[in-house]
ModelCIF file with pLDDT and N, C-alpha, C, O atoms, coordinates in Angstrom:
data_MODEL
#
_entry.id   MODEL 
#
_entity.id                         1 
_entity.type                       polymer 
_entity.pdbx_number_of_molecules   1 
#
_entity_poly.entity_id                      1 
_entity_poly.type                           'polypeptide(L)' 
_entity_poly.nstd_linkage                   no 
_entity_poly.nstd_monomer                   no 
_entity_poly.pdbx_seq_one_letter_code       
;(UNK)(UNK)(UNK)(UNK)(UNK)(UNK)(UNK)(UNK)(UNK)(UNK)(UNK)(UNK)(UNK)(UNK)(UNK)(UNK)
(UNK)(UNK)(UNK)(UNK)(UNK)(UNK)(UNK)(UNK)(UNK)(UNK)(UNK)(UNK)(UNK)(UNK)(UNK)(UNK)
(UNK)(UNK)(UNK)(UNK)(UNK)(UNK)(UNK)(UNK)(UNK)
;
_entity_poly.pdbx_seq_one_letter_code_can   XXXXXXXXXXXXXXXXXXXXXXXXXXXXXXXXXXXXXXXXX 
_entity_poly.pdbx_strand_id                 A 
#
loop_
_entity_poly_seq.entity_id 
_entity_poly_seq.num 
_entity_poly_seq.mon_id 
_entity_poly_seq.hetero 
1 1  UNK n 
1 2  UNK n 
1 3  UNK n 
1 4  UNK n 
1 5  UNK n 
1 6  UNK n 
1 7  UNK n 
1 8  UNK n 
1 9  UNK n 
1 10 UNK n 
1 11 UNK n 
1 12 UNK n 
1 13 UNK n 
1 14 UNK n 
1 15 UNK n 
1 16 UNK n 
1 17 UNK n 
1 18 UNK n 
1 19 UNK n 
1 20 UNK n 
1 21 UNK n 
1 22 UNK n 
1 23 UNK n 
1 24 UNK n 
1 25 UNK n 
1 26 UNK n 
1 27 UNK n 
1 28 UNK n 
1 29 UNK n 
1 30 UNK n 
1 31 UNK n 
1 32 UNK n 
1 33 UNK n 
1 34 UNK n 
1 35 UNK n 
1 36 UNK n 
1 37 UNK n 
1 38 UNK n 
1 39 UNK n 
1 40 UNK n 
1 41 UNK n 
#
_struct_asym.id          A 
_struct_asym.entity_id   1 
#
loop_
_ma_qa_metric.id 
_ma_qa_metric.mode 
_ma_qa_metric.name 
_ma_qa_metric.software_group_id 
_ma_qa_metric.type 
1 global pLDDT . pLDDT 
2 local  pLDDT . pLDDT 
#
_ma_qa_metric_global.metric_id      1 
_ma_qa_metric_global.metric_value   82.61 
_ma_qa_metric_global.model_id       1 
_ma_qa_metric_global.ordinal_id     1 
#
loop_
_ma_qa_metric_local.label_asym_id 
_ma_qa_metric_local.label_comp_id 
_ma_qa_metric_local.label_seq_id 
_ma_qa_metric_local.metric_id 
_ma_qa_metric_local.metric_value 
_ma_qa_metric_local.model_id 
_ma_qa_metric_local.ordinal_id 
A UNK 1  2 81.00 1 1  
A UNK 2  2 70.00 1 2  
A UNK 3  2 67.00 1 3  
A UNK 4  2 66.00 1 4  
A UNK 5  2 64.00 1 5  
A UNK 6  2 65.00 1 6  
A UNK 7  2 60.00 1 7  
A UNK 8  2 58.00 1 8  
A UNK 9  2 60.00 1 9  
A UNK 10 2 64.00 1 10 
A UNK 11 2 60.00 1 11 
A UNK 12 2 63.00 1 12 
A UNK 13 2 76.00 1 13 
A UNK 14 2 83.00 1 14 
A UNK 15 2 80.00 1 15 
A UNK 16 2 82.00 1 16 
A UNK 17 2 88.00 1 17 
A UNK 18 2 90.00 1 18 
A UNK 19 2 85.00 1 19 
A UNK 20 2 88.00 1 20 
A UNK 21 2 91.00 1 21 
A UNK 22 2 90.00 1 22 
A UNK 23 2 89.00 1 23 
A UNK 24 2 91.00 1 24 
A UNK 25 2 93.00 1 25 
A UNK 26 2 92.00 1 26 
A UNK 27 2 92.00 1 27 
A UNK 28 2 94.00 1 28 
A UNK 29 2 94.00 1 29 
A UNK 30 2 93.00 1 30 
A UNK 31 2 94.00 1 31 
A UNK 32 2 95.00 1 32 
A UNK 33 2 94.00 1 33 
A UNK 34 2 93.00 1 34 
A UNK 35 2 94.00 1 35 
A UNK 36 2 94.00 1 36 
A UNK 37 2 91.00 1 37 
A UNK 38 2 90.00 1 38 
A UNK 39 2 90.00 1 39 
A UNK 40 2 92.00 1 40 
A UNK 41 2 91.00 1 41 
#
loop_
_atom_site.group_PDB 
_atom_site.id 
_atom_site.type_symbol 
_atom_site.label_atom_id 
_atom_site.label_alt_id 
_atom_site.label_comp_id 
_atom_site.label_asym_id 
_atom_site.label_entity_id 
_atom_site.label_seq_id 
_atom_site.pdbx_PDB_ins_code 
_atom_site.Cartn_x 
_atom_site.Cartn_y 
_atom_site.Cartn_z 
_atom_site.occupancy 
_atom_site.B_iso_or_equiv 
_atom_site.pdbx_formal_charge 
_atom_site.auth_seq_id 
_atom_site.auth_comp_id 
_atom_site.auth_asym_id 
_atom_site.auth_atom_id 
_atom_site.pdbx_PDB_model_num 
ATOM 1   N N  . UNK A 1 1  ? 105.120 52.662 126.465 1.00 81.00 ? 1  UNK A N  1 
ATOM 2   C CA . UNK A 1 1  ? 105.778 51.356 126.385 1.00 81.00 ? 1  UNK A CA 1 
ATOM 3   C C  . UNK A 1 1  ? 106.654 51.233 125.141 1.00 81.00 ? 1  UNK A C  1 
ATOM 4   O O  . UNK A 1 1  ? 107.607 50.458 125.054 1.00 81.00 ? 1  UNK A O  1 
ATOM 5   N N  . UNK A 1 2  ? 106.316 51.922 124.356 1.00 70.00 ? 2  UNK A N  1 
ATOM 6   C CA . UNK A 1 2  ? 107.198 51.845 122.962 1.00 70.00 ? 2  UNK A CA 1 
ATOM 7   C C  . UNK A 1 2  ? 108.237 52.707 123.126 1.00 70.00 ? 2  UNK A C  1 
ATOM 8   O O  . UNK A 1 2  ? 109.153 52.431 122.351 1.00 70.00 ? 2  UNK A O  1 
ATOM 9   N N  . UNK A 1 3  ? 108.483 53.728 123.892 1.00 67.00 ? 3  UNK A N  1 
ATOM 10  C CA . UNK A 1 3  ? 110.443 54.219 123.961 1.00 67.00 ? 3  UNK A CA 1 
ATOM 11  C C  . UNK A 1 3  ? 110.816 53.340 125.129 1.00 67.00 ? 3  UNK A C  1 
ATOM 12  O O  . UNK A 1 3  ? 110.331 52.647 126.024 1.00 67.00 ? 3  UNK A O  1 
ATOM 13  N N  . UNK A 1 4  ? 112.091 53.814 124.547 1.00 66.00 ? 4  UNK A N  1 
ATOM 14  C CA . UNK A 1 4  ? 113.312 52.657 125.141 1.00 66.00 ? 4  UNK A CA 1 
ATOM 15  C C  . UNK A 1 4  ? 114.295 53.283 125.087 1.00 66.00 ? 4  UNK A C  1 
ATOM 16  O O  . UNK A 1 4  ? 114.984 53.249 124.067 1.00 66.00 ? 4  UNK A O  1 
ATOM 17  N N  . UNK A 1 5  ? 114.664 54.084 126.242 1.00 64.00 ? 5  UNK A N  1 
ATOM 18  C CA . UNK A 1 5  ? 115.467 54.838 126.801 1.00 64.00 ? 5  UNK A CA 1 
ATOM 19  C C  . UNK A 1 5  ? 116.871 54.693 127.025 1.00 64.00 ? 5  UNK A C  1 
ATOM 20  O O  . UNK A 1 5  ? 117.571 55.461 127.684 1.00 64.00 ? 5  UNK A O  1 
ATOM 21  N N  . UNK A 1 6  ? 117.202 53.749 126.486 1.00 65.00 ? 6  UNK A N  1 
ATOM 22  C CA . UNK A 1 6  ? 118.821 53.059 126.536 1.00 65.00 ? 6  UNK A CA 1 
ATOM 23  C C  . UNK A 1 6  ? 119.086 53.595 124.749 1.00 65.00 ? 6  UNK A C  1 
ATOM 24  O O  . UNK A 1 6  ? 120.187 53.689 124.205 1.00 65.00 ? 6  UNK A O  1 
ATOM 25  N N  . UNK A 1 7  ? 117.800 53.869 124.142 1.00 60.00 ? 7  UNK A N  1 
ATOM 26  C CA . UNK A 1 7  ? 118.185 54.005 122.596 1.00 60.00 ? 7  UNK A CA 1 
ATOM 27  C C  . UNK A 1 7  ? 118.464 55.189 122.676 1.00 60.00 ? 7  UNK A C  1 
ATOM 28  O O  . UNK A 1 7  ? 119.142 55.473 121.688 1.00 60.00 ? 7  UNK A O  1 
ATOM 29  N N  . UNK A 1 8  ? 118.277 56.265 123.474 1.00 58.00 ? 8  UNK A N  1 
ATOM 30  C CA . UNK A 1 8  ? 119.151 57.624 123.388 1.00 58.00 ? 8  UNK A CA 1 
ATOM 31  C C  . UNK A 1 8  ? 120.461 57.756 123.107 1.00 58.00 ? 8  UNK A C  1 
ATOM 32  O O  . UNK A 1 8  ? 120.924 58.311 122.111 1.00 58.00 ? 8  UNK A O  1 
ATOM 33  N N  . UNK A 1 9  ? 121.312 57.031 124.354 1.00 60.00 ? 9  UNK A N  1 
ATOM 34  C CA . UNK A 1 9  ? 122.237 57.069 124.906 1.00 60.00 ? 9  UNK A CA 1 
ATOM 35  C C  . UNK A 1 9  ? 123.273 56.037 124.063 1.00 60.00 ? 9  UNK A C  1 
ATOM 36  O O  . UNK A 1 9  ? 124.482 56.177 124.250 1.00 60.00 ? 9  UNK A O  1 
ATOM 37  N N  . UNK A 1 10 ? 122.768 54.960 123.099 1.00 64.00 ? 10 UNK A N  1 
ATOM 38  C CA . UNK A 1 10 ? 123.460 54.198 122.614 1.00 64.00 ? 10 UNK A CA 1 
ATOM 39  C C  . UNK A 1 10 ? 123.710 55.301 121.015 1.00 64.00 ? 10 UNK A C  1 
ATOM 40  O O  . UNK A 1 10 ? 124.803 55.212 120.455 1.00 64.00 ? 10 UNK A O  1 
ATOM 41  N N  . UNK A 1 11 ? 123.015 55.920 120.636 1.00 60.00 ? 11 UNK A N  1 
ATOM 42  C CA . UNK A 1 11 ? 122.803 56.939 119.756 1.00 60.00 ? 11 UNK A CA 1 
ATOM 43  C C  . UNK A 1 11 ? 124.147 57.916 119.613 1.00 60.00 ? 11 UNK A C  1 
ATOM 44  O O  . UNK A 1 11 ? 124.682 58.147 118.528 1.00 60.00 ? 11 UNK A O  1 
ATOM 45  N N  . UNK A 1 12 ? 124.552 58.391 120.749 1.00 63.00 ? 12 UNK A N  1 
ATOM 46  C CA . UNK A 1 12 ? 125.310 59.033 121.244 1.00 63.00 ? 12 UNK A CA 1 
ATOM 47  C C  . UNK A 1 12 ? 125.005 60.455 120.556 1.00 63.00 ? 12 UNK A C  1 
ATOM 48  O O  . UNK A 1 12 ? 123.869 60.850 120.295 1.00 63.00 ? 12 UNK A O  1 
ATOM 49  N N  . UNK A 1 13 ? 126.246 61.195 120.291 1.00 76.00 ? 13 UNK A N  1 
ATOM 50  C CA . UNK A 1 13 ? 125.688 62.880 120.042 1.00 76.00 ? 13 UNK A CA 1 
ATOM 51  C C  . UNK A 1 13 ? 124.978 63.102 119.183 1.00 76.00 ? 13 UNK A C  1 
ATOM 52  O O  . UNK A 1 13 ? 124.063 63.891 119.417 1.00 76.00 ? 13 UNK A O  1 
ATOM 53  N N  . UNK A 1 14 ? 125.101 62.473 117.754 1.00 83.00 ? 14 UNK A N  1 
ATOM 54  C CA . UNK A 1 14 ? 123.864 62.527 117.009 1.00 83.00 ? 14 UNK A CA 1 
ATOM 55  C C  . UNK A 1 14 ? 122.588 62.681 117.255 1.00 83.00 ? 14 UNK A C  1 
ATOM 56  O O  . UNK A 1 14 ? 121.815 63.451 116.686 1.00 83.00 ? 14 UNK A O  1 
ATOM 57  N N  . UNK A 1 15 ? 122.298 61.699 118.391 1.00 80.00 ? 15 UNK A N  1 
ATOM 58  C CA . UNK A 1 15 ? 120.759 61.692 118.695 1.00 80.00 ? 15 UNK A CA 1 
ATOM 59  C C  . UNK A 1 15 ? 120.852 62.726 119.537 1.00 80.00 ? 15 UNK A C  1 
ATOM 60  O O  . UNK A 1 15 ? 119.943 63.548 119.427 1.00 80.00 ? 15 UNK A O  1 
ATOM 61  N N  . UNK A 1 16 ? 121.798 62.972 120.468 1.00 82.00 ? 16 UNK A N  1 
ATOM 62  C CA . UNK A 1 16 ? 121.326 64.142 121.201 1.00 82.00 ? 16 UNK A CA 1 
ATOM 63  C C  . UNK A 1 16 ? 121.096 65.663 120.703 1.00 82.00 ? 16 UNK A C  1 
ATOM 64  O O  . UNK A 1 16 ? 120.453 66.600 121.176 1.00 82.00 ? 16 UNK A O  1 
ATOM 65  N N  . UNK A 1 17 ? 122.016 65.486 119.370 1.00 88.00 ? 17 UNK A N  1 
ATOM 66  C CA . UNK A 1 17 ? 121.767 67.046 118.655 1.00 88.00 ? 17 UNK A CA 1 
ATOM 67  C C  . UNK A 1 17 ? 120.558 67.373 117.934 1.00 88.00 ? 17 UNK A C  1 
ATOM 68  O O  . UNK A 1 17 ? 120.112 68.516 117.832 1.00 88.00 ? 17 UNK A O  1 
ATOM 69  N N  . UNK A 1 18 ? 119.889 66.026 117.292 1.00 90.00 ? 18 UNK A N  1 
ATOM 70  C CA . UNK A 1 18 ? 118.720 66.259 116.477 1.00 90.00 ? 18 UNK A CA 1 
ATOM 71  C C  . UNK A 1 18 ? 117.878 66.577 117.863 1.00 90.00 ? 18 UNK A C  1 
ATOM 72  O O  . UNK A 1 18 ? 117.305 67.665 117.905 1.00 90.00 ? 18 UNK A O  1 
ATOM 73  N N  . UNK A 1 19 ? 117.773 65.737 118.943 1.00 85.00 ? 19 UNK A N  1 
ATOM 74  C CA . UNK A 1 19 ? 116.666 66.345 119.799 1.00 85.00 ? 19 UNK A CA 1 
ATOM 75  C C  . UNK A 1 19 ? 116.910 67.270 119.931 1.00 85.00 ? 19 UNK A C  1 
ATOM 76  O O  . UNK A 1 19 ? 116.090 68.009 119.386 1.00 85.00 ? 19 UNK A O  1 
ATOM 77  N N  . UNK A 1 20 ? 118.054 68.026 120.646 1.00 88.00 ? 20 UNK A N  1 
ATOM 78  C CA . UNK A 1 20 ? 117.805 69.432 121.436 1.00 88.00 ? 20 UNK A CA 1 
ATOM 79  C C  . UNK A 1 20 ? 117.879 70.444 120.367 1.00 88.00 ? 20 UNK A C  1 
ATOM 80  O O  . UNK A 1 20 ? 117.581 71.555 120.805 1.00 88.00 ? 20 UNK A O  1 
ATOM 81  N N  . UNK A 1 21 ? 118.150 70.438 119.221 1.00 91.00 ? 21 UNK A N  1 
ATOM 82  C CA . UNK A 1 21 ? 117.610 70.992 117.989 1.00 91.00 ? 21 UNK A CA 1 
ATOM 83  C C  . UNK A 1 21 ? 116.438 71.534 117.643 1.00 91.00 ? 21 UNK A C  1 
ATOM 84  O O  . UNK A 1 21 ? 115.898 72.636 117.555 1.00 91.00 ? 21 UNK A O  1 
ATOM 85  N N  . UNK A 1 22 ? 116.099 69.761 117.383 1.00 90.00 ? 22 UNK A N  1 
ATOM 86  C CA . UNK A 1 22 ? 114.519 69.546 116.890 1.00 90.00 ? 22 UNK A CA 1 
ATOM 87  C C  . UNK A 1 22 ? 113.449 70.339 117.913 1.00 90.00 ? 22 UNK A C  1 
ATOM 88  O O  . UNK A 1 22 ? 112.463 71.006 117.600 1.00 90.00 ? 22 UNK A O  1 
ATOM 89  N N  . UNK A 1 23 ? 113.965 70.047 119.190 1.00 89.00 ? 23 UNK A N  1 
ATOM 90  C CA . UNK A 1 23 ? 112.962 70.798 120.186 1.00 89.00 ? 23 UNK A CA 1 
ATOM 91  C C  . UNK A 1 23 ? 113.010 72.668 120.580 1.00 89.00 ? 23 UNK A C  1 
ATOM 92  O O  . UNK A 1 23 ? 112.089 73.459 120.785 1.00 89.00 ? 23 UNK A O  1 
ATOM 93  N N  . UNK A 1 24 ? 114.519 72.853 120.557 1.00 91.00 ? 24 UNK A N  1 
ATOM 94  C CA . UNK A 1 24 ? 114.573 73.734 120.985 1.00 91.00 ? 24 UNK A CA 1 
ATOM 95  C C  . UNK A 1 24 ? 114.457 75.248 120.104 1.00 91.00 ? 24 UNK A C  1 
ATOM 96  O O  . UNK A 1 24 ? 114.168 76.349 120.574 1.00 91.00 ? 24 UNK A O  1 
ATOM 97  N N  . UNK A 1 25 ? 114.783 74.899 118.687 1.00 93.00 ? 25 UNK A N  1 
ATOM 98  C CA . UNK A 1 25 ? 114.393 76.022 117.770 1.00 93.00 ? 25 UNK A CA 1 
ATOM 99  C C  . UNK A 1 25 ? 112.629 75.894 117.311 1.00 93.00 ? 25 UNK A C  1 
ATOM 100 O O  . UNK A 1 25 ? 112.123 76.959 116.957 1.00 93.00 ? 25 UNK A O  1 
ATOM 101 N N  . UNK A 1 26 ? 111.864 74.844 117.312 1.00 92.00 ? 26 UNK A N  1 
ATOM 102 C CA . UNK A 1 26 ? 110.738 75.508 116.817 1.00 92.00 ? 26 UNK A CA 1 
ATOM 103 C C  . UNK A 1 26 ? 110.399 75.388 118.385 1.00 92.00 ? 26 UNK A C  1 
ATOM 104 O O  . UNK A 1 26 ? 109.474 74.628 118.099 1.00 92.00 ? 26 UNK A O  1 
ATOM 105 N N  . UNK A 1 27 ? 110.329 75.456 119.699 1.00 92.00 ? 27 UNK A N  1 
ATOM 106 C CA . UNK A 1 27 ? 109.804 75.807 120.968 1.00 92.00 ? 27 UNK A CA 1 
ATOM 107 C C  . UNK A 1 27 ? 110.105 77.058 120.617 1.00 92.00 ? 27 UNK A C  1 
ATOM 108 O O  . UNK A 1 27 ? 109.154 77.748 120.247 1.00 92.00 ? 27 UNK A O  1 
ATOM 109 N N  . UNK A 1 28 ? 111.452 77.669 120.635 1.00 94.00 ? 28 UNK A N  1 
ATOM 110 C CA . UNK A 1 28 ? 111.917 79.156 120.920 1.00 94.00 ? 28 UNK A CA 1 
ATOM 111 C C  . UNK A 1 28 ? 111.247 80.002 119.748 1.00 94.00 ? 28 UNK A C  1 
ATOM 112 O O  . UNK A 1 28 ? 111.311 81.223 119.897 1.00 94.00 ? 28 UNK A O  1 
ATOM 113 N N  . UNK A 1 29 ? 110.567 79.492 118.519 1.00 94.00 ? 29 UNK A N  1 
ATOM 114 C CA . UNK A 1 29 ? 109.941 80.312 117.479 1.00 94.00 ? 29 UNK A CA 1 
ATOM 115 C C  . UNK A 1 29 ? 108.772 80.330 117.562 1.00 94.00 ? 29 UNK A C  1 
ATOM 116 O O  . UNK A 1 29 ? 108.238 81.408 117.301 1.00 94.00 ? 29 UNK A O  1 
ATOM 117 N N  . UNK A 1 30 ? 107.724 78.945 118.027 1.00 93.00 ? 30 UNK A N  1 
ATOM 118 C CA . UNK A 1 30 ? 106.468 79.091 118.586 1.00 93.00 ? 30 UNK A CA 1 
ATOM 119 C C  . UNK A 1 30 ? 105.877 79.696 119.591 1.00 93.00 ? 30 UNK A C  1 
ATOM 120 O O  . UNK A 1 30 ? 104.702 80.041 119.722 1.00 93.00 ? 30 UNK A O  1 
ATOM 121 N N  . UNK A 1 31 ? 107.457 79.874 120.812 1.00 94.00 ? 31 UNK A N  1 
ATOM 122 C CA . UNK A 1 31 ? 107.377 80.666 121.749 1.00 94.00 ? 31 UNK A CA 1 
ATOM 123 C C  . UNK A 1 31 ? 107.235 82.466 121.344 1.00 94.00 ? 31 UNK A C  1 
ATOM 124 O O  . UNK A 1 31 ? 106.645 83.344 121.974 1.00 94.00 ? 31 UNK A O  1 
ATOM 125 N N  . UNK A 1 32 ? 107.939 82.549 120.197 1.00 95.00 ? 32 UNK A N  1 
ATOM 126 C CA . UNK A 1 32 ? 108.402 84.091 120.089 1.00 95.00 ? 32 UNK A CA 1 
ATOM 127 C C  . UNK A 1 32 ? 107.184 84.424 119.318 1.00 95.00 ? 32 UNK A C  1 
ATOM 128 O O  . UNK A 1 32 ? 107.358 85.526 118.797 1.00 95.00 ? 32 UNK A O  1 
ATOM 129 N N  . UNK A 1 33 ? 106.073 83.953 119.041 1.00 94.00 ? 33 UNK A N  1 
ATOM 130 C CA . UNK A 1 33 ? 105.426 84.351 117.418 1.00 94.00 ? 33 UNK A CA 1 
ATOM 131 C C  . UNK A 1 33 ? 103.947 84.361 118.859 1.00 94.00 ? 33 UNK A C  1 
ATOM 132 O O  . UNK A 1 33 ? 103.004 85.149 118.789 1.00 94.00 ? 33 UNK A O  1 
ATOM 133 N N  . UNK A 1 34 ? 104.097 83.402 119.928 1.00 93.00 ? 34 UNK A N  1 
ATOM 134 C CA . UNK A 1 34 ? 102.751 83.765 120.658 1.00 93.00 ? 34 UNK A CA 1 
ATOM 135 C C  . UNK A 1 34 ? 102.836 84.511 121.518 1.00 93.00 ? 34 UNK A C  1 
ATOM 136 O O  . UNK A 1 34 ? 101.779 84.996 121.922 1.00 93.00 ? 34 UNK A O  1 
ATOM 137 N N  . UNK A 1 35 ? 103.879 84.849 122.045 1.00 94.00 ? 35 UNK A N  1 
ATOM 138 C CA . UNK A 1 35 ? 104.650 86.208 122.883 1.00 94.00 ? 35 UNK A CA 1 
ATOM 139 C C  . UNK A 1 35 ? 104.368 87.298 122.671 1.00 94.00 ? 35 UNK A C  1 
ATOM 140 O O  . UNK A 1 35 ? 103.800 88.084 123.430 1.00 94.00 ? 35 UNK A O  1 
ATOM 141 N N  . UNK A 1 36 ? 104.896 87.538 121.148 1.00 94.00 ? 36 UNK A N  1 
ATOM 142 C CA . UNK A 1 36 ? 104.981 88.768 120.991 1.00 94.00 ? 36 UNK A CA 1 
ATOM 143 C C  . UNK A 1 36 ? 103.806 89.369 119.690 1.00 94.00 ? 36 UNK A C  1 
ATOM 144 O O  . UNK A 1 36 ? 103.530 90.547 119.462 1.00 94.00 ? 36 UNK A O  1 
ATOM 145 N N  . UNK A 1 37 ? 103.272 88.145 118.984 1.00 91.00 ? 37 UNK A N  1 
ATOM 146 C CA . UNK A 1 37 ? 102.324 88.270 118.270 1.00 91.00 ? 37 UNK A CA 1 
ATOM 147 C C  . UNK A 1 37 ? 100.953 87.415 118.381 1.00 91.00 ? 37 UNK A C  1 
ATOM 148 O O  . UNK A 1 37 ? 100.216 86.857 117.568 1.00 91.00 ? 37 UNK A O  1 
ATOM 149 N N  . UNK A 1 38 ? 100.967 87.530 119.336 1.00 90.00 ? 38 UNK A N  1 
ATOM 150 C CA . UNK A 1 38 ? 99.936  86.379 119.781 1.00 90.00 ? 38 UNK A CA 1 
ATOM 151 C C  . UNK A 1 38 ? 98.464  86.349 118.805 1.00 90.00 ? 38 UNK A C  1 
ATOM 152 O O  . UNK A 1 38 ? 97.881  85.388 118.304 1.00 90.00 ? 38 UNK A O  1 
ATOM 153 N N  . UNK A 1 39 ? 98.198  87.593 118.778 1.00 90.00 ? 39 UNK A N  1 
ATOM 154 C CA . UNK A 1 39 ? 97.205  87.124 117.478 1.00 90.00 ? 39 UNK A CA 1 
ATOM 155 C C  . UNK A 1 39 ? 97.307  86.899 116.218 1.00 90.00 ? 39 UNK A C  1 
ATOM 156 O O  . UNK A 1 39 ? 96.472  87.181 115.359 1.00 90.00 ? 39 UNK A O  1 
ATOM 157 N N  . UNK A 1 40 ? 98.501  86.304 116.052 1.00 92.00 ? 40 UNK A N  1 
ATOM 158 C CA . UNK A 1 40 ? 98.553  85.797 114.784 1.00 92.00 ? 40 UNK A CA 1 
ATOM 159 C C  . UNK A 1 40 ? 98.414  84.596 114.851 1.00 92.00 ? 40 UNK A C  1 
ATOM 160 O O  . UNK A 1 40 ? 98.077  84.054 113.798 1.00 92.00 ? 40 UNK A O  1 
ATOM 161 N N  . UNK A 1 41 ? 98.648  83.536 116.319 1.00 91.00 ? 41 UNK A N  1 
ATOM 162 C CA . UNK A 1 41 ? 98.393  82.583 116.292 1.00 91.00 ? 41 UNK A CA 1 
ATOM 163 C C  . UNK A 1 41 ? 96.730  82.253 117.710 1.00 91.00 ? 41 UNK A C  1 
ATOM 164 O O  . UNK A 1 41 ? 96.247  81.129 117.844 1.00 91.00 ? 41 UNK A O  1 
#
């Protein structure tokens, strides 16, 4: 109930760069470190 999905889009590219940023480099490094080194994590 607390997002509000019109606040993306009023944001414009700014907000869209910190998300797909924010998400997509530590996904693709948390991804690579349990992949390929998994017992380290």
């Amino acid at each position: 109930m607390e997002v509000n999905l019109s606040t993306v889009w009023r944001q414009g590219k700014v907000a869209l760069w910190v998300a797909l940023a924010g998400m997509l480099l530590p996904f693709a490094l948390g991804f690579a470190v349990a992949w390929w080194l998994p017992g380290l994590v």
